[in-house]
Protein backbone atom coordinates (compact mmCIF):
# COMPACT_ATOMS: atom_id res chain seq x y z
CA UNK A 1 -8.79 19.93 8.69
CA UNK A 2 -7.34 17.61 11.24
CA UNK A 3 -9.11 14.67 9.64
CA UNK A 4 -6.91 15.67 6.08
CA UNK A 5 -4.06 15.96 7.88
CA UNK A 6 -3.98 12.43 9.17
CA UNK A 7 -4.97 11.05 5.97
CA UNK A 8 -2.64 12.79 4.22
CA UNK A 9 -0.20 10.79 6.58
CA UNK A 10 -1.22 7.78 6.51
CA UNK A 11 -1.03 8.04 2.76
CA UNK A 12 2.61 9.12 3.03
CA UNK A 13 3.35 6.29 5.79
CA UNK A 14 1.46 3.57 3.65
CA UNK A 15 3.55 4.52 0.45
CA UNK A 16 6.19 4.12 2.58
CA UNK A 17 5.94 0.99 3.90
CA UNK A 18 5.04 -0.70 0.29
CA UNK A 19 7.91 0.48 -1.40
CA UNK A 20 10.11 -0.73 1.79
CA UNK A 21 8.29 -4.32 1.25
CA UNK A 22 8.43 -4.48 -2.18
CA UNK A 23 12.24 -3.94 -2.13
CA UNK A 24 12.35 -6.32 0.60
CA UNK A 25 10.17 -9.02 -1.34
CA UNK A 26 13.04 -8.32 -4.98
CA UNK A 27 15.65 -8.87 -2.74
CA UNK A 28 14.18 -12.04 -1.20
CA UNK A 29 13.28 -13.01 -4.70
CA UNK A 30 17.06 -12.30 -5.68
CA UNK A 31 18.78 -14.69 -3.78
CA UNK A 32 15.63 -17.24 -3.55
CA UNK A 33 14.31 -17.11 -7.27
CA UNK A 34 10.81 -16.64 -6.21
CA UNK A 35 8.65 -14.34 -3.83
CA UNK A 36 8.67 -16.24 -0.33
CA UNK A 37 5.23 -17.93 0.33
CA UNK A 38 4.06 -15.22 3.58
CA UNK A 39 5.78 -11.85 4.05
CA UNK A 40 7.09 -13.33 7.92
CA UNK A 41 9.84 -14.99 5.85
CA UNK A 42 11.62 -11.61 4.79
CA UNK A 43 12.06 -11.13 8.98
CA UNK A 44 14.43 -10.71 10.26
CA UNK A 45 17.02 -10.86 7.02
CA UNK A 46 14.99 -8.43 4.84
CA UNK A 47 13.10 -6.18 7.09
CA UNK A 48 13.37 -6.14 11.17
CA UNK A 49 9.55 -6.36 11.29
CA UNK A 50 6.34 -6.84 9.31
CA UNK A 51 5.03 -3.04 8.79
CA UNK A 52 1.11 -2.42 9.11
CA UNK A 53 -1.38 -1.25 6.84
CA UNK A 54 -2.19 2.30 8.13
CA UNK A 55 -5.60 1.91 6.89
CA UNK A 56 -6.59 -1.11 8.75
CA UNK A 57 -4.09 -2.16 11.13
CA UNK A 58 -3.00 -5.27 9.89
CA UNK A 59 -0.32 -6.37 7.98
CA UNK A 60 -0.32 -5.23 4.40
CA UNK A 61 -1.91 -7.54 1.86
CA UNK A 62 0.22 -9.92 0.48
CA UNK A 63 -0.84 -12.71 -2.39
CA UNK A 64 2.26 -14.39 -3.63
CA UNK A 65 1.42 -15.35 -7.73
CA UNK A 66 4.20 -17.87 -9.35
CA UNK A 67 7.46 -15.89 -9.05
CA UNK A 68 5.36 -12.49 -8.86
CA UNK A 69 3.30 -11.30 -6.12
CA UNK A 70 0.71 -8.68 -5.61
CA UNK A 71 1.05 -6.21 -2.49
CA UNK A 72 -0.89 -3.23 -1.50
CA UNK A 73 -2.70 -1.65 1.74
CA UNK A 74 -6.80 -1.54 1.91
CA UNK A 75 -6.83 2.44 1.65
CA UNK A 76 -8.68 5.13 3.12
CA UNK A 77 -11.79 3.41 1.60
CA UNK A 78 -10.78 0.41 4.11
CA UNK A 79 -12.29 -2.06 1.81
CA UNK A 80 -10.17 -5.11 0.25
CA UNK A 81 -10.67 -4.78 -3.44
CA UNK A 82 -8.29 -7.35 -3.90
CA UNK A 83 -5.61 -5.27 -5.40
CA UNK A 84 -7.51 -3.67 -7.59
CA UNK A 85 -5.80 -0.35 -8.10
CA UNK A 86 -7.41 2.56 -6.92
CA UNK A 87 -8.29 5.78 -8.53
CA UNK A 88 -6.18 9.45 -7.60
CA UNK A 89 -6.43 9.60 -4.36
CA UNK A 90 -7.92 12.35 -2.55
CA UNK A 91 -7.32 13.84 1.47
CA UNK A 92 -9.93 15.63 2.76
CA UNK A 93 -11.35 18.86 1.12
CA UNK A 94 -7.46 18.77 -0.70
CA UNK A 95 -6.48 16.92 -4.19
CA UNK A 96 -3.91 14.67 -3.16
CA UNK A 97 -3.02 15.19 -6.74
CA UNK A 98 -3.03 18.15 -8.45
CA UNK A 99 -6.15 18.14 -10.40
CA UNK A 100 -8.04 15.70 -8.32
CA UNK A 101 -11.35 18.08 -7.40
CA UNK A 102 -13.94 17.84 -4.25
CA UNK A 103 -16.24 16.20 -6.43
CA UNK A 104 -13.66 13.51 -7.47
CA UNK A 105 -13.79 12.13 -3.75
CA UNK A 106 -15.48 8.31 -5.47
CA UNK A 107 -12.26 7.99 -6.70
CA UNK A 108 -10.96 6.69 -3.68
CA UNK A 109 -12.13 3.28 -3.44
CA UNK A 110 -10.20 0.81 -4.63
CA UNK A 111 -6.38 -0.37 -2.95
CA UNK A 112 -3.27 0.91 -2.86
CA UNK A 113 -0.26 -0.71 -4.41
CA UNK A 114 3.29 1.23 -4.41
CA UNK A 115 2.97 2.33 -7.71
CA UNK A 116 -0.64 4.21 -7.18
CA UNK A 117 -1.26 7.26 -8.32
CA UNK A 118 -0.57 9.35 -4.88
């Protein structure tokens, strides 16, 4: 139970912290016209510090693409698929979505972008 618990957090705290970057990273790209080449250039005028991934205590990923970007945490799989989205996420024995069973638990590989399902 304790184990679900802090996943369940650290899938609320990583959500978090990629919608706070990613409205960081629009605003940067507001006044600059383009995504800024590492996320240390939205500190200190966007954000006050560089939040970590909750999965793997580093910064979250960051791959700037023309005047896009792609952003997203490693996940409770811990593995960098390169953005590649992941499935519903599960916590523990519990659906993190409704509908998401036990035996659904393979759909958690894969990364975690701040639009994933949650």
């Amino acid at each position: 139970m304790r184990k679900a618990s802090e996943e369940r957090h650290d899938l609320a705290a990583t959500h978090l912290r990629l919608v706070m970057v990613e409205m960081a990273l629009r605003s940067y790209k507001c006044d600059q016209g383009s995504g800024p080449e590492n996320l240390g250039l939205l500190v200190p005028k966007y954000l006050n510090r560089l939040p970590t991934d909750p999965f793997s205590g580093n910064p979250l990923v960051y791959h700037p693409m023309g005047t896009n970007w792609i952003l997203y945490s490693l996940g409770p799989d811990r593995v960098d698929d390169g953005g590649k989205p992941a499935g519903e996420i599960m916590s523990g024995d519990y659906g993190f979505i409704f509908g998401v069973t036990k035996s659904d638990k393979d759909q958690k590989k894969g990364d975690l972008l701040y639009d994933s399902g949650w």
